[in-house]
PDB file of N, CA and C in Angstrom:
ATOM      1  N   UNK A   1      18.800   8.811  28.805  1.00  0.00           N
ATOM      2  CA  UNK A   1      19.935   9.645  28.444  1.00  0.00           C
ATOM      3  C   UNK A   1      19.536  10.565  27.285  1.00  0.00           C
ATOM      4  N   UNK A   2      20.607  11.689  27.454  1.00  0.00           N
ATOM      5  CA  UNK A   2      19.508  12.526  26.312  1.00  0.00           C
ATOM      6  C   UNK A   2      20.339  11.935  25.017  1.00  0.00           C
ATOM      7  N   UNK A   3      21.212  11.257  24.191  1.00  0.00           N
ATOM      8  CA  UNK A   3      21.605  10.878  23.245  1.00  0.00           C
ATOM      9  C   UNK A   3      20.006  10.022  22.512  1.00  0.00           C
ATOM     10  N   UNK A   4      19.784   8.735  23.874  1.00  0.00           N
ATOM     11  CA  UNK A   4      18.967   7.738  23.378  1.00  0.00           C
ATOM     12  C   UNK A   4      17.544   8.715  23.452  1.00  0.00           C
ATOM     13  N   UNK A   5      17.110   9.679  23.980  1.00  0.00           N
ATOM     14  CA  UNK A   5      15.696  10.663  23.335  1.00  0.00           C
ATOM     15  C   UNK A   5      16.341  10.892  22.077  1.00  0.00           C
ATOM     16  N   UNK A   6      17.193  11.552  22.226  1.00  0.00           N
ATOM     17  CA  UNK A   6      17.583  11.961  20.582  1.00  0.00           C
ATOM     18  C   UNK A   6      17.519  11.029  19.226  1.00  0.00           C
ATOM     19  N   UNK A   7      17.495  10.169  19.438  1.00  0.00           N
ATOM     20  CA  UNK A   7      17.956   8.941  18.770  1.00  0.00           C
ATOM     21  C   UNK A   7      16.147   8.426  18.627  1.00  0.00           C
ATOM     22  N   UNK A   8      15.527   8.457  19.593  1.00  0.00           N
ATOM     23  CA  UNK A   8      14.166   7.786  19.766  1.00  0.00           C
ATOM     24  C   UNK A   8      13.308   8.864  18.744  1.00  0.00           C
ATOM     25  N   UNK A   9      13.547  10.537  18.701  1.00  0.00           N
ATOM     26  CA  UNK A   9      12.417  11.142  18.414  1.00  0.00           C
ATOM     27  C   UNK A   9      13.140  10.811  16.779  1.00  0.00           C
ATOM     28  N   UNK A  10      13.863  10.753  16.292  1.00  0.00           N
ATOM     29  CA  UNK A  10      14.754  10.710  14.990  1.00  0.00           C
ATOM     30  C   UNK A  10      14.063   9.389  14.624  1.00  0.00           C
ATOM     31  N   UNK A  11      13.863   8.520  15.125  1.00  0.00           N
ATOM     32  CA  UNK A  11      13.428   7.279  14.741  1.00  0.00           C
ATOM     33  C   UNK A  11      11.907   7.427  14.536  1.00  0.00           C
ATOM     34  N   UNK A  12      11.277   7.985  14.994  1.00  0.00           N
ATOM     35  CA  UNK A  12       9.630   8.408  15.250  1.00  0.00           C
ATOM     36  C   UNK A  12       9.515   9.466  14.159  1.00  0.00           C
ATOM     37  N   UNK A  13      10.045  10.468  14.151  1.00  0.00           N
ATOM     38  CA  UNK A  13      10.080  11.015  12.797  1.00  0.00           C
ATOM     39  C   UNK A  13      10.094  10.345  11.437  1.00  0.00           C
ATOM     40  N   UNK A  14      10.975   9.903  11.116  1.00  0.00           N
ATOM     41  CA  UNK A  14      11.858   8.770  10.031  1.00  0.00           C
ATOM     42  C   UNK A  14      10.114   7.788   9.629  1.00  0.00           C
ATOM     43  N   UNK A  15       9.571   7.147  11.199  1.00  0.00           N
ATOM     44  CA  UNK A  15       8.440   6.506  10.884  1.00  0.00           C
ATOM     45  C   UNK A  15       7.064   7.048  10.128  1.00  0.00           C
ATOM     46  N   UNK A  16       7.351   8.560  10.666  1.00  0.00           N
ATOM     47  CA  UNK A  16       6.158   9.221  10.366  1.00  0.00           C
ATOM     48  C   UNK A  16       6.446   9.807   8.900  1.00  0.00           C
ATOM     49  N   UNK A  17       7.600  10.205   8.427  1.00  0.00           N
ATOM     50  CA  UNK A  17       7.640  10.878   6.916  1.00  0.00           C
ATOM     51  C   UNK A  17       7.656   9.303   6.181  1.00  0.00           C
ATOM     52  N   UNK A  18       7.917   7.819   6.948  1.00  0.00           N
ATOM     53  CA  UNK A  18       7.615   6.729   5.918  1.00  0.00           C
ATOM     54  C   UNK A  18       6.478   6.334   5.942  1.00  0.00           C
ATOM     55  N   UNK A  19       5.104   7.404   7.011  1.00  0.00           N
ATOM     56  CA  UNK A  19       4.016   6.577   6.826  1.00  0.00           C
ATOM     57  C   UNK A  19       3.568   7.448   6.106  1.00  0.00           C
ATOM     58  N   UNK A  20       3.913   8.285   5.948  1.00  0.00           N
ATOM     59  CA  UNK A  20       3.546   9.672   4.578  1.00  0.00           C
ATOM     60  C   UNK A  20       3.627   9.212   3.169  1.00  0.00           C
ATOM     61  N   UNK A  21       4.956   8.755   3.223  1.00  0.00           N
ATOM     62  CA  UNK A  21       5.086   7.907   1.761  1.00  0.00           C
ATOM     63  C   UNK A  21       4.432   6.590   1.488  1.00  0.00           C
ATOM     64  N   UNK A  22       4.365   5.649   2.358  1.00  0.00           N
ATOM     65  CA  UNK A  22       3.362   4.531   1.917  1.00  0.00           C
ATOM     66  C   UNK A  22       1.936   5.025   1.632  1.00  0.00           C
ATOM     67  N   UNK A  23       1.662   6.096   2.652  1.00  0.00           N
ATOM     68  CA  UNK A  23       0.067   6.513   2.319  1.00  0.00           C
ATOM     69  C   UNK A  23      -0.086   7.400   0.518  1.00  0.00           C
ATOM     70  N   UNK A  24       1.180   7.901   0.131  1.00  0.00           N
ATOM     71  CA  UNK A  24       1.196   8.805  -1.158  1.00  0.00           C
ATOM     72  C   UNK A  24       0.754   7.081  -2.188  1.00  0.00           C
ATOM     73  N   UNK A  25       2.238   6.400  -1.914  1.00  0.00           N
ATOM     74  CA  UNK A  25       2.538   5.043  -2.816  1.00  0.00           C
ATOM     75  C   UNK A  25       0.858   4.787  -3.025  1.00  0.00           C
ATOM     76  N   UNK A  26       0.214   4.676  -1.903  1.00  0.00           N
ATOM     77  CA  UNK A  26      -0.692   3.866  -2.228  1.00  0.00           C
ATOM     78  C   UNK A  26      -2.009   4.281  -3.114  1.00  0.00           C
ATOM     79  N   UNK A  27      -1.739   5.818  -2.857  1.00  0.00           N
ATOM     80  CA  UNK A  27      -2.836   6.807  -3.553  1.00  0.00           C
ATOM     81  C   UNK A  27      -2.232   6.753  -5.190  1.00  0.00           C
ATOM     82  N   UNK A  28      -1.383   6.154  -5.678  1.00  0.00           N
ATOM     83  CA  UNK A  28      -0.935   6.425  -6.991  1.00  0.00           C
ATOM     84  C   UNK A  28      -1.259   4.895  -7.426  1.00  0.00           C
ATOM     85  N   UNK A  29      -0.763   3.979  -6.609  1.00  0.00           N
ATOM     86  CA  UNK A  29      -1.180   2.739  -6.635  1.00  0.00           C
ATOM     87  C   UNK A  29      -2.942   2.996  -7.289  1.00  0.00           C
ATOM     88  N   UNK A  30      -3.883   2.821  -6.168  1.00  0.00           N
ATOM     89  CA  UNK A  30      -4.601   3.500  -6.794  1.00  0.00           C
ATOM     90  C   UNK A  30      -5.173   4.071  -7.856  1.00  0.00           C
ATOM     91  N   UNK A  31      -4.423   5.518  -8.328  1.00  0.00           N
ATOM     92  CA  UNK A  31      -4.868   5.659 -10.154  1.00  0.00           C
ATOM     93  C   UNK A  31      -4.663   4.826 -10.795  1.00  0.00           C
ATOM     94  N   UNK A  32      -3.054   4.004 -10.738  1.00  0.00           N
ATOM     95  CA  UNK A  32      -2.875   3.310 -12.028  1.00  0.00           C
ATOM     96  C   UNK A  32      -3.917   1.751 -11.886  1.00  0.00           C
ATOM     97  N   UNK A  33      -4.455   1.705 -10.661  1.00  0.00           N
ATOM     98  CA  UNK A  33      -5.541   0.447 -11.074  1.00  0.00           C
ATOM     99  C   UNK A  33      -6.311   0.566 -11.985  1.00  0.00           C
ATOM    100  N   UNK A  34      -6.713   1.861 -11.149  1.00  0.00           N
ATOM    101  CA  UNK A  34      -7.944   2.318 -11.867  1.00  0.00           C
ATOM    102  C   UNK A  34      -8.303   2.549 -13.387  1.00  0.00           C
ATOM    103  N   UNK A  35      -6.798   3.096 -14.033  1.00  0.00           N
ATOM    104  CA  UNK A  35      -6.667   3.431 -15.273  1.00  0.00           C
ATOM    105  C   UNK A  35      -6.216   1.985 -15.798  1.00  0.00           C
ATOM    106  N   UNK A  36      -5.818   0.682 -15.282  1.00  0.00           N
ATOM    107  CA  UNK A  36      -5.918  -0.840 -15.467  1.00  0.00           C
ATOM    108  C   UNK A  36      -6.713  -1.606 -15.829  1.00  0.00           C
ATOM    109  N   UNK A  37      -8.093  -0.725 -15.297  1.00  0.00           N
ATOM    110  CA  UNK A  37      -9.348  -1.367 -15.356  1.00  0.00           C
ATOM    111  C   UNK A  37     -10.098  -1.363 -16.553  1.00  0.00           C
ATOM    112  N   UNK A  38     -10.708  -2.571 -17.037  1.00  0.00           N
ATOM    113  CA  UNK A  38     -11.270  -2.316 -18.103  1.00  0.00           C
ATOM    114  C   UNK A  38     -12.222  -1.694 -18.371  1.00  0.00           C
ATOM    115  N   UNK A  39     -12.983  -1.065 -19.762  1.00  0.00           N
ATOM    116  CA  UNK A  39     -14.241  -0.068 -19.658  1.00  0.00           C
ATOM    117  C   UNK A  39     -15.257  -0.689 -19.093  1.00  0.00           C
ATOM    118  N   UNK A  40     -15.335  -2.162 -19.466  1.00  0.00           N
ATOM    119  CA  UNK A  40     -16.921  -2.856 -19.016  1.00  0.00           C
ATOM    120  C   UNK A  40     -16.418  -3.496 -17.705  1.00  0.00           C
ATOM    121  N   UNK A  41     -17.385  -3.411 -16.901  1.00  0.00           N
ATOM    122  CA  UNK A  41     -16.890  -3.905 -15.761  1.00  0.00           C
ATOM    123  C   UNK A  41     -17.657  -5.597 -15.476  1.00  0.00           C
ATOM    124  N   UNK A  42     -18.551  -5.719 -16.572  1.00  0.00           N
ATOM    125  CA  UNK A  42     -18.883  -6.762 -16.403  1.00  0.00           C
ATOM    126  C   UNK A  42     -18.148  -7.981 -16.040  1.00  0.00           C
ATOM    127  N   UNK A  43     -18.179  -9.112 -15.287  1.00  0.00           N
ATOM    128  CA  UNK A  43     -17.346 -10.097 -15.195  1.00  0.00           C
ATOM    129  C   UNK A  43     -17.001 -10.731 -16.140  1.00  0.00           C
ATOM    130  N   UNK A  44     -17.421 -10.763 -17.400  1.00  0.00           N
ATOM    131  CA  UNK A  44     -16.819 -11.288 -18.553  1.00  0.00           C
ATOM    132  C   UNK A  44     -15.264 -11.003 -18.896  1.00  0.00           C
ATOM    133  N   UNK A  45     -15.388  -9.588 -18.852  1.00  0.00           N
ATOM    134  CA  UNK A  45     -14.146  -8.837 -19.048  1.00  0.00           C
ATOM    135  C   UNK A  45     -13.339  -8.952 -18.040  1.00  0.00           C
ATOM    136  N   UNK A  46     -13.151  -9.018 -16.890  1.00  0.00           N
ATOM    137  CA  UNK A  46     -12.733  -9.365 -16.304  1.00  0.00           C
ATOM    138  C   UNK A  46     -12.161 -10.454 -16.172  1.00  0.00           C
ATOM    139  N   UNK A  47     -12.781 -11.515 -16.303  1.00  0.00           N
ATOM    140  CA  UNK A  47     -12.179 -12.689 -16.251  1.00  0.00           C
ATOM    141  C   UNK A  47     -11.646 -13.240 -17.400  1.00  0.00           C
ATOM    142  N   UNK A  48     -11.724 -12.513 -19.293  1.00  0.00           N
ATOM    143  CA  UNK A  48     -11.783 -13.112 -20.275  1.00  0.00           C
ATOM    144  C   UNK A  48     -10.558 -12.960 -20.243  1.00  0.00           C
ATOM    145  N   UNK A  49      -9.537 -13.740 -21.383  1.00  0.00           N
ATOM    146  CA  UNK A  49      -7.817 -13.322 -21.831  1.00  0.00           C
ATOM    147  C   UNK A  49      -8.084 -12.190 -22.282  1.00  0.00           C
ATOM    148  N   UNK A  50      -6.656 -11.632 -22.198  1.00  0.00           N
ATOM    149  CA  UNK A  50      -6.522 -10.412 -22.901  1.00  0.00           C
ATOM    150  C   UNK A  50      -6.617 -10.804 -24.515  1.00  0.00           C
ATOM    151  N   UNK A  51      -6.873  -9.716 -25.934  1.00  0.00           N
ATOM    152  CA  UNK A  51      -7.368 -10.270 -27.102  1.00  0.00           C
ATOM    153  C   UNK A  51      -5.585 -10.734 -27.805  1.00  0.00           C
ATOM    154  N   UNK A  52      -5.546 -11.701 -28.596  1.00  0.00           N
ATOM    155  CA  UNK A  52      -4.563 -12.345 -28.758  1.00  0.00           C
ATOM    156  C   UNK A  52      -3.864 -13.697 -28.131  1.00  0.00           C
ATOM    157  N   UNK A  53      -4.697 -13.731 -26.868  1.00  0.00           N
ATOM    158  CA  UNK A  53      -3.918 -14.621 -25.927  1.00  0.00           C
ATOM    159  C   UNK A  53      -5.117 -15.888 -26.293  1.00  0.00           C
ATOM    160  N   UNK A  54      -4.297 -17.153 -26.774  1.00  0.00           N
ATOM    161  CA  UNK A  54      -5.549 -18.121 -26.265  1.00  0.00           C
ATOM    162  C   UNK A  54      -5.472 -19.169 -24.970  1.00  0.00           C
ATOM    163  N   UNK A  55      -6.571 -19.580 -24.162  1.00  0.00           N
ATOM    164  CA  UNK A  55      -6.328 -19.988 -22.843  1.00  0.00           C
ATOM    165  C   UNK A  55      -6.027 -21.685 -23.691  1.00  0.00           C
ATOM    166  N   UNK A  56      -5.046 -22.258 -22.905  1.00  0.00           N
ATOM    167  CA  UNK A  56      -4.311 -23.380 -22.968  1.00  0.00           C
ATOM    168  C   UNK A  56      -5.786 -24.658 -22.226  1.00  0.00           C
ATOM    169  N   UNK A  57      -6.406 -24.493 -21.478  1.00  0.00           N
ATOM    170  CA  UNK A  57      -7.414 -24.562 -20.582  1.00  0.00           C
ATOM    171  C   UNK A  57      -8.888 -24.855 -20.827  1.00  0.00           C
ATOM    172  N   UNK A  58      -9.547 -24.533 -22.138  1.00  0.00           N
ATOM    173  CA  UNK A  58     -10.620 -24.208 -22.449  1.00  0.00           C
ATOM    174  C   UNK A  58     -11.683 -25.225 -21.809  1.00  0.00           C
ATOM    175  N   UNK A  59     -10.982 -26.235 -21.946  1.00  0.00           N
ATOM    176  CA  UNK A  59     -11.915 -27.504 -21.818  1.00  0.00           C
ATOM    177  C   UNK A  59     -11.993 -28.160 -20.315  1.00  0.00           C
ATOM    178  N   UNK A  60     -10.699 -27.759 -19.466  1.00  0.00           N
ATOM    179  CA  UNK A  60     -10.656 -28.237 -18.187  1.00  0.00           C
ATOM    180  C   UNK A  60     -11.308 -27.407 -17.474  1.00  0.00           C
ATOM    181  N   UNK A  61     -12.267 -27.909 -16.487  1.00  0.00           N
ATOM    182  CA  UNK A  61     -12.892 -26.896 -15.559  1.00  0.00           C
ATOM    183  C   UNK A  61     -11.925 -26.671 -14.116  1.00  0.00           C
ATOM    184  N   UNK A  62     -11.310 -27.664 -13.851  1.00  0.00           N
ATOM    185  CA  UNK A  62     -10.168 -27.671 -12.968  1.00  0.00           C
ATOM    186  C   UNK A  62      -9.152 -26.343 -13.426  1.00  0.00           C
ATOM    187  N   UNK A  63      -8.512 -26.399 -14.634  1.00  0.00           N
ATOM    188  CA  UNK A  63      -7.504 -25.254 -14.884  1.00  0.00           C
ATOM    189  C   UNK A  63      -7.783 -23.965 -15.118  1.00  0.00           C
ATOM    190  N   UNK A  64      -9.364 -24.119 -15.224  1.00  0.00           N
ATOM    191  CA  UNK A  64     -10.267 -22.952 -15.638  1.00  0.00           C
ATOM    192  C   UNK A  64     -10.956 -21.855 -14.369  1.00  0.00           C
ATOM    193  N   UNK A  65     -10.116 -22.467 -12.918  1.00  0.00           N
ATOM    194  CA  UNK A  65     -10.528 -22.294 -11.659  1.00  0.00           C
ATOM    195  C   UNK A  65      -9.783 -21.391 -11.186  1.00  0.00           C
ATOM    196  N   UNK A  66      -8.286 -21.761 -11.923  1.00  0.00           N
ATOM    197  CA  UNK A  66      -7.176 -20.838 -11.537  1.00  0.00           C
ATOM    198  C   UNK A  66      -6.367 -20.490 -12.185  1.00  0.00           C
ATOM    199  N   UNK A  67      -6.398 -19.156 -12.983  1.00  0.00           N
ATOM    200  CA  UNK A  67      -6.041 -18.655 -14.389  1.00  0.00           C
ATOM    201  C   UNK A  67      -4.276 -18.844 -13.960  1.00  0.00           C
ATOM    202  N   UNK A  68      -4.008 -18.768 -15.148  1.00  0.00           N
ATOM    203  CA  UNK A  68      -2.238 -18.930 -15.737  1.00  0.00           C
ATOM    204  C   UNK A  68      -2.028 -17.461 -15.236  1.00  0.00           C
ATOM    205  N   UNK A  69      -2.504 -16.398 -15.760  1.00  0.00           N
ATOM    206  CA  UNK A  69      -2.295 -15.208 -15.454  1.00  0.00           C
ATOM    207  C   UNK A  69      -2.803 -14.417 -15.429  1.00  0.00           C
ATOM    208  N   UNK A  70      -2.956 -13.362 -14.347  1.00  0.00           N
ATOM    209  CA  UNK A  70      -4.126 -12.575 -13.868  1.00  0.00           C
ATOM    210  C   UNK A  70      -4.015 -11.426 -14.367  1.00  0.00           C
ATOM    211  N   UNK A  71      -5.196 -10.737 -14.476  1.00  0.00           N
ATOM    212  CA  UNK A  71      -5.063  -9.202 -15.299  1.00  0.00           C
ATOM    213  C   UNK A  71      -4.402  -7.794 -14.715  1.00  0.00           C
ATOM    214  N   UNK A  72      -3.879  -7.208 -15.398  1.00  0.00           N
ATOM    215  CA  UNK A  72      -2.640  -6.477 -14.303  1.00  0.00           C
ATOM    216  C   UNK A  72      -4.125  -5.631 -13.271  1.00  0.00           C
ATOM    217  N   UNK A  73      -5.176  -4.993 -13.113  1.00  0.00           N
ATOM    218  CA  UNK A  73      -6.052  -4.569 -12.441  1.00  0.00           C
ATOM    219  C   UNK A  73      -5.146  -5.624 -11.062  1.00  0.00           C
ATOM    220  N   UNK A  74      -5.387  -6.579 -10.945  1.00  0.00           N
ATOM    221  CA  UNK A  74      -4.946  -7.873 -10.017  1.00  0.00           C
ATOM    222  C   UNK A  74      -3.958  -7.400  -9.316  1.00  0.00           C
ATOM    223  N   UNK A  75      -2.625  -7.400  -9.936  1.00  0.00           N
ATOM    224  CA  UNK A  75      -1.636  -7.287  -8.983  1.00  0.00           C
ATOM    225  C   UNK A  75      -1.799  -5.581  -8.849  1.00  0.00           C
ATOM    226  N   UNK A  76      -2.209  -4.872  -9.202  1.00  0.00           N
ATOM    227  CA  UNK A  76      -2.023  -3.169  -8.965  1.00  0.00           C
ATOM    228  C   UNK A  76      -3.014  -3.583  -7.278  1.00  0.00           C
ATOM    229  N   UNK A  77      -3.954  -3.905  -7.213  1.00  0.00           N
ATOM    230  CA  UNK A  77      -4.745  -4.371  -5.810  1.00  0.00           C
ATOM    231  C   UNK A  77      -3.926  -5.629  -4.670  1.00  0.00           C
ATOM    232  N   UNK A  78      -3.111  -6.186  -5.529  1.00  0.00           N
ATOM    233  CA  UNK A  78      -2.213  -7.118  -4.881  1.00  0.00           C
ATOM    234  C   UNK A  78      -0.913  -5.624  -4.149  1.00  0.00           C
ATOM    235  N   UNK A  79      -0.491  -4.839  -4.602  1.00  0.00           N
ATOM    236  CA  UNK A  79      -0.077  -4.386  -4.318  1.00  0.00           C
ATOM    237  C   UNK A  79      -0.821  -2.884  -3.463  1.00  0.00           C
ATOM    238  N   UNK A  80      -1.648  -2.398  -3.532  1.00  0.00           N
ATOM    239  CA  UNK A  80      -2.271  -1.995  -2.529  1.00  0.00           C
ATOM    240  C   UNK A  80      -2.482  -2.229  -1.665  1.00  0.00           C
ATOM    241  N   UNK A  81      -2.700  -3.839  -1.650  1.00  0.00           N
ATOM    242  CA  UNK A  81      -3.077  -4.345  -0.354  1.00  0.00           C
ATOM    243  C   UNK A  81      -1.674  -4.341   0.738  1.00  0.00           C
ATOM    244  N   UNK A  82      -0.541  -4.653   0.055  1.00  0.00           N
ATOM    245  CA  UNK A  82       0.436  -4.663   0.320  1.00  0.00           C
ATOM    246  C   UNK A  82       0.978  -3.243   1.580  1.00  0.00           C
ATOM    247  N   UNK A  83       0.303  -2.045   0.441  1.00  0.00           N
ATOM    248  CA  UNK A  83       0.663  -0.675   0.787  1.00  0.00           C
ATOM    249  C   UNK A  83      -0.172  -1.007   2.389  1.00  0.00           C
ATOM    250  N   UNK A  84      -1.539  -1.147   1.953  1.00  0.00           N
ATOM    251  CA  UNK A  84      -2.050  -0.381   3.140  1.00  0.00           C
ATOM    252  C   UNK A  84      -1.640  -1.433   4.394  1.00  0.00           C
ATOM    253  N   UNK A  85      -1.193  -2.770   4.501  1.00  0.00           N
ATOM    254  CA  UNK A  85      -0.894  -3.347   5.596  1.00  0.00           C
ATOM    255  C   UNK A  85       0.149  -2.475   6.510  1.00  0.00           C
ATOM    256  N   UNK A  86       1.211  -2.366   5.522  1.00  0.00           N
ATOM    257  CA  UNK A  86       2.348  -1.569   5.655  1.00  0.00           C
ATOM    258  C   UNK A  86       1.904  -0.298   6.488  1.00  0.00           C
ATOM    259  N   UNK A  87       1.271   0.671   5.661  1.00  0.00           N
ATOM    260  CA  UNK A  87       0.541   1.752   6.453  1.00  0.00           C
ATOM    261  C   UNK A  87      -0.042   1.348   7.567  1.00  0.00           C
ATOM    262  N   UNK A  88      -1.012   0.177   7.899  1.00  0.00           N
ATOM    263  CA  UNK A  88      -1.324   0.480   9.125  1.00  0.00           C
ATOM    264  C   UNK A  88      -0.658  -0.264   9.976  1.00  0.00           C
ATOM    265  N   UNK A  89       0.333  -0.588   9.946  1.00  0.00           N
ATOM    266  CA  UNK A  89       1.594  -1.109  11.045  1.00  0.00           C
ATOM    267  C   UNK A  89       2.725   0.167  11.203  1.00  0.00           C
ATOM    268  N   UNK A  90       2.803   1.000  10.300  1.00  0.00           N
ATOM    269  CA  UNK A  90       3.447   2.374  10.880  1.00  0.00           C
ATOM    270  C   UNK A  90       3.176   2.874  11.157  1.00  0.00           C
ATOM    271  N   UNK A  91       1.439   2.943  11.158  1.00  0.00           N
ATOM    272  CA  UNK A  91       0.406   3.931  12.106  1.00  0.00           C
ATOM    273  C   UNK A  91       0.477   3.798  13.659  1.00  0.00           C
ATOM    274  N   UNK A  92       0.254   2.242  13.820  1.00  0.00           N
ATOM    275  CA  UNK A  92      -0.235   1.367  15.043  1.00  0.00           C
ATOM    276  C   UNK A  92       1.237   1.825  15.713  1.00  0.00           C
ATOM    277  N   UNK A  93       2.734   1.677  15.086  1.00  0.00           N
ATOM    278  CA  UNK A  93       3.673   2.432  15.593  1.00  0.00           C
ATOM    279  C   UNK A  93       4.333   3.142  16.042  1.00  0.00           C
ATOM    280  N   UNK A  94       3.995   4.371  15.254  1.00  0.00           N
ATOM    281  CA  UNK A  94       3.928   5.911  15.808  1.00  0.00           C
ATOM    282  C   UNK A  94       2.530   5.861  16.726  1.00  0.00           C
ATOM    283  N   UNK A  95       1.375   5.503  16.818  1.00  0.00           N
ATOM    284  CA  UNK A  95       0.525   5.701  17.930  1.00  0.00           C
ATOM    285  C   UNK A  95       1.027   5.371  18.905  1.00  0.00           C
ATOM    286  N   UNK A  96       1.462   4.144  19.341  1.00  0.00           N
ATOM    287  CA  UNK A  96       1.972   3.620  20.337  1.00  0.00           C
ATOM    288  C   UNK A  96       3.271   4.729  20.661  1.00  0.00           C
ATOM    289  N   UNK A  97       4.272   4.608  20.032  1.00  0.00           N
ATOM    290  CA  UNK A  97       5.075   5.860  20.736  1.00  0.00           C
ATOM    291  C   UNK A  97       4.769   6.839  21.056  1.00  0.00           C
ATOM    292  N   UNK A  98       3.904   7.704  20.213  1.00  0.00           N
ATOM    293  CA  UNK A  98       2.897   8.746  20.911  1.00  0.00           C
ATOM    294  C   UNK A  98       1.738   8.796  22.607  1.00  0.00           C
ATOM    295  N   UNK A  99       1.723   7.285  22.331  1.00  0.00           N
ATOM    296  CA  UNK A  99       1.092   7.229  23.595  1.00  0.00           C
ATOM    297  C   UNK A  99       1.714   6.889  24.919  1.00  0.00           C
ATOM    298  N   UNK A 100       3.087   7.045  24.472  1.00  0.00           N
ATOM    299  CA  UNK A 100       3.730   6.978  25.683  1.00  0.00           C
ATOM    300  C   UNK A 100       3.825   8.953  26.651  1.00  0.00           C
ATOM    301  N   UNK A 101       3.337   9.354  25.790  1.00  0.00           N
ATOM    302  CA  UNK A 101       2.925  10.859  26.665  1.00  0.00           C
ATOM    303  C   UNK A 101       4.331  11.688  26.894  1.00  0.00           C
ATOM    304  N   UNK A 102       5.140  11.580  26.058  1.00  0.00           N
ATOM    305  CA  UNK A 102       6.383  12.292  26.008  1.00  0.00           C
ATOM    306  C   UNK A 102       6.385  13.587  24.956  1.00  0.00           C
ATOM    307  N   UNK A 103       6.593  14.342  25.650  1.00  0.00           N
ATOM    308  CA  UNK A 103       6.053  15.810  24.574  1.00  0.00           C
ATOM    309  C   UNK A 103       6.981  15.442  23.498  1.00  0.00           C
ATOM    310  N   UNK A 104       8.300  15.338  23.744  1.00  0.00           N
ATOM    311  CA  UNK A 104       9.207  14.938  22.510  1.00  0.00           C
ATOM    312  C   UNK A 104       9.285  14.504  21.430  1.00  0.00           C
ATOM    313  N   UNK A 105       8.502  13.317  21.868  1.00  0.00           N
ATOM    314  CA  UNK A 105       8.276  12.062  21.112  1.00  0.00           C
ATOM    315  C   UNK A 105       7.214  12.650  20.014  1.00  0.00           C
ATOM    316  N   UNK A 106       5.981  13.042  20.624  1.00  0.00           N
ATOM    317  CA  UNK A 106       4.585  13.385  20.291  1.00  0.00           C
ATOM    318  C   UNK A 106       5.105  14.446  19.383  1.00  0.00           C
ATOM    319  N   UNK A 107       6.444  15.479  19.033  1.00  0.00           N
ATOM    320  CA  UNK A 107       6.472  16.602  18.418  1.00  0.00           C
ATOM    321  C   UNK A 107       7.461  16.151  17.410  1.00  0.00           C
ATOM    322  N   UNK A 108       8.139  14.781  17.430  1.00  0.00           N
ATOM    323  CA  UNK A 108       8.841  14.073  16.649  1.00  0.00           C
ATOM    324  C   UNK A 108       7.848  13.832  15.082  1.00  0.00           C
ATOM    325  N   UNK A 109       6.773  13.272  16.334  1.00  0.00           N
ATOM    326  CA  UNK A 109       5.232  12.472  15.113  1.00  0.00           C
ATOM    327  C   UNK A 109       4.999  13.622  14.234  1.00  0.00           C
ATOM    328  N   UNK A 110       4.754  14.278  15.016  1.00  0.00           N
ATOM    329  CA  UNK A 110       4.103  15.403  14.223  1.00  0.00           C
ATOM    330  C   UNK A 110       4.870  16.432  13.389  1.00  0.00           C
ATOM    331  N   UNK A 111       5.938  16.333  13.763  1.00  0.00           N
ATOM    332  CA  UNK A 111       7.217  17.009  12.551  1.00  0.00           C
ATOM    333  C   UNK A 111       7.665  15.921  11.373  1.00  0.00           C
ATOM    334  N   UNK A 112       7.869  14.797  11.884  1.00  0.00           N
ATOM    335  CA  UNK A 112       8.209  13.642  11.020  1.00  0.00           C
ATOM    336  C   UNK A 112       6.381  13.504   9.960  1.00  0.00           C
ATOM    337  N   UNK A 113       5.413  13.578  10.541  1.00  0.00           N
ATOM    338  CA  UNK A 113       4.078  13.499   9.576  1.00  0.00           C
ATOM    339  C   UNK A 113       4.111  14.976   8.660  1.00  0.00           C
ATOM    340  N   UNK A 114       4.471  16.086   9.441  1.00  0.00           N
ATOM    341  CA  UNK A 114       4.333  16.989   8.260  1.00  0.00           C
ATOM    342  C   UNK A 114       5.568  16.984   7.421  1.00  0.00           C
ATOM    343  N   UNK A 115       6.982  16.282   7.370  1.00  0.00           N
ATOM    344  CA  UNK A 115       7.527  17.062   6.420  1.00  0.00           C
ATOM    345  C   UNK A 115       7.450  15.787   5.667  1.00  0.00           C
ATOM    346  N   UNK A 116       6.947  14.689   6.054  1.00  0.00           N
ATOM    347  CA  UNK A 116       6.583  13.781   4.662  1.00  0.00           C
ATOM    348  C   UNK A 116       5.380  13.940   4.178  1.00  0.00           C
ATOM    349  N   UNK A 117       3.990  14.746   4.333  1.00  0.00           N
ATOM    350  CA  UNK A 117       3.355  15.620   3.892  1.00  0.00           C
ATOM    351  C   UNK A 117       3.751  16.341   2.497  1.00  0.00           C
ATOM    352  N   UNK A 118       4.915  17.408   3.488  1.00  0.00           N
ATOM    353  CA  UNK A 118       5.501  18.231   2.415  1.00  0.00           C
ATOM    354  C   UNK A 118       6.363  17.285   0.742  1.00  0.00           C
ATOM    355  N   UNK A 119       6.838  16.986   1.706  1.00  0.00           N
ATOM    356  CA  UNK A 119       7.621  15.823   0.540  1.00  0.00           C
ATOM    357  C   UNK A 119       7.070  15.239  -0.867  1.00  0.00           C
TER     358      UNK A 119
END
């Protein structure tokens, strides 16, 4: 029916300007790791407390396996990871509707990808 095309390319659009925005989220995600990260990249730093903090732990090698709390670098990649799953399940989405070979559909993707582009 032409309501439910109407309704289908609106939905395929909608997918494609939200796979625009998870792909932006994740590129900002991104800087702020990066700018998270400490200067030395050595594993020391990485794994040491931040300065002020003392570990409760020192002496257990058991508690010393699995920190109290992780350095924000951590969750900024905890959350990337997040992004890009997301992204590629709205990809795998809009492909699949695209590959159903409906010009409609296919001009939905591609209007819904550029104006979350623009966005």
């Amino acid at each position: 029916s032409p309501a439910g095309m109407v309704l289908s390319v609106l939905v395929i659009l909608l997918l494609s300007v939200l796979y625009e925005a998870v792909k932006m989220g994740k590129a900002v995600l991104l800087r702020r790791a990066l700018l998270a990260l400490p200067r030395s990249l050595s594993q020391e730093a990485l794994t040491e407390p931040q300065e002020g903090h003392s570990s409760p732990a020192q002496g257990s090698p058991s508690l010393m396996a699995f920190p109290i709390s992780f350095p924000r670098w951590f969750w900024f990649h905890v959350g990337q990871t997040l992004f890009h799953v997301l992204q590629v399940v709205l990809g795998y989405m809009v492909m699949l509707a695209v590959m159903s070979y409906n010009a409609w559909i296919f001009l939905g993707a591609i209007a819904g990808s550029t104006l979350g582009y623009f966005l």
